[in-house]
Protein backbone atom coordinates (compact mmCIF):
# COMPACT_ATOMS: atom_id res chain seq x y z
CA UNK A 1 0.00 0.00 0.00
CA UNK A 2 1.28 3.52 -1.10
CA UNK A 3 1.20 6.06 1.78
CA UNK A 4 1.44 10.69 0.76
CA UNK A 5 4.55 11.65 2.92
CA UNK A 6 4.84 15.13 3.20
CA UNK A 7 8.12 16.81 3.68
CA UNK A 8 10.11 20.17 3.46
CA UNK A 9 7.38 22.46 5.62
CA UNK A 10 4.44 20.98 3.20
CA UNK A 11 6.65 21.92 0.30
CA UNK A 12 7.08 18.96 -0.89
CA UNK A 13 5.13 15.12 -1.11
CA UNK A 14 6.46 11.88 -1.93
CA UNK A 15 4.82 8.27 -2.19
CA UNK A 16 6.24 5.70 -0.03
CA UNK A 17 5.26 2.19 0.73
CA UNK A 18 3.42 1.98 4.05
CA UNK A 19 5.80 -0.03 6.43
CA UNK A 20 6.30 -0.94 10.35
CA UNK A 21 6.53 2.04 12.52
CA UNK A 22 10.22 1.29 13.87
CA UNK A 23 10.75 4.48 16.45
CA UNK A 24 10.47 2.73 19.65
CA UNK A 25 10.54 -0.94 21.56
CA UNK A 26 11.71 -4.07 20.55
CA UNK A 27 11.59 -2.87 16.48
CA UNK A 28 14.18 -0.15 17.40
CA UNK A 29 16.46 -2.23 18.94
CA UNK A 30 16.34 -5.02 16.38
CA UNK A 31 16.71 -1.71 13.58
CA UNK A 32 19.47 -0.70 15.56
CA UNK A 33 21.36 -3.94 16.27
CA UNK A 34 20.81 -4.25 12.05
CA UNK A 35 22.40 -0.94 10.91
CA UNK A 36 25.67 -1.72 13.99
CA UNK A 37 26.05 -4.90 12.62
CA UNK A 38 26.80 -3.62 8.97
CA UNK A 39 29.03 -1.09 9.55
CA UNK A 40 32.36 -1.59 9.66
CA UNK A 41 34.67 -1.94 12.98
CA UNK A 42 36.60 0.54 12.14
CA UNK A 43 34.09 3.71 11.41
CA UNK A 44 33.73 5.84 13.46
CA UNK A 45 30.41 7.14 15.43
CA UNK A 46 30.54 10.84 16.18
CA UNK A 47 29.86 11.20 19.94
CA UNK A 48 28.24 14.00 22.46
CA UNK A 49 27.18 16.62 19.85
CA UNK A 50 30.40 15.76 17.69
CA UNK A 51 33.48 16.47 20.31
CA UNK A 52 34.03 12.74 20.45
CA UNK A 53 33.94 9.66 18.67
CA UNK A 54 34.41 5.87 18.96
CA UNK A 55 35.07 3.18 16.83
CA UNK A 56 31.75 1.28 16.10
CA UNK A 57 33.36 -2.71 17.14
CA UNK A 58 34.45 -0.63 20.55
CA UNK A 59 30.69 0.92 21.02
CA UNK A 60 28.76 -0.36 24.06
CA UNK A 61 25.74 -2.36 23.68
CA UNK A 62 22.53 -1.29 24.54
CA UNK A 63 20.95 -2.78 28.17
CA UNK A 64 18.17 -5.21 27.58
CA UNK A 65 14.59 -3.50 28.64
CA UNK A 66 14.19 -3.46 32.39
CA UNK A 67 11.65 -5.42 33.98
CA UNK A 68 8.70 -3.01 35.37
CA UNK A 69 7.04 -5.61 37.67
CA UNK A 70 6.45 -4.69 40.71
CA UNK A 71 6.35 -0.82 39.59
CA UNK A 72 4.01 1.66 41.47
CA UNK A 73 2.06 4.05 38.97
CA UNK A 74 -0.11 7.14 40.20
CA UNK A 75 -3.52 7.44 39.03
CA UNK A 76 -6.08 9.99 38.20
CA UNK A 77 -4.10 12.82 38.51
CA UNK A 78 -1.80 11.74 40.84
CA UNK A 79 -4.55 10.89 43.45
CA UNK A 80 -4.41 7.17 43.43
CA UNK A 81 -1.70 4.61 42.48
CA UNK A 82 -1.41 0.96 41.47
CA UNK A 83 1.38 -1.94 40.98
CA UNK A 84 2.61 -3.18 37.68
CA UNK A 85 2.25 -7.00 37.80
């Protein structure tokens, strides 16, 4: 299915094939774990708005999702609260 993108302050539109939003959750990090694996050990990733860099085979992973269980969350406007299970 074909999808209108518009880009450039509404200046512009382009047709796209409709795809998997990827922005967020498990899809990022399997995106991300994708494009790390294909570059090359020795580029380099620009770091800390561009003052440093590191190799990308010397780049840290990133943590595995934290476990919420057991979590307290406030309610209705902060007036009541519940536990993750």
């Amino acid at each position: 299915m074909k999808v209108k993108r518009v880009g450039g302050r509404g200046t512009s539109i382009r047709d796209e094939d409709d795809k998997p939003q990827n922005w967020s959750g498990d899809s990022y990090r399997e995106y991300q774990k994708k494009k790390m694996e294909g570059l090359g050990k020795d580029t380099k990733i620009t770091t800390g708005r561009g003052t440093g860099s590191v190799k990308a085979g010397e780049y840290p992973k990133a943590p595995e999702k934290p476990s919420t269980k057991g979590f307290t969350v406030t309610t209705g406007r902060g007036t009541g609260k519940r536990k993750i299970e």
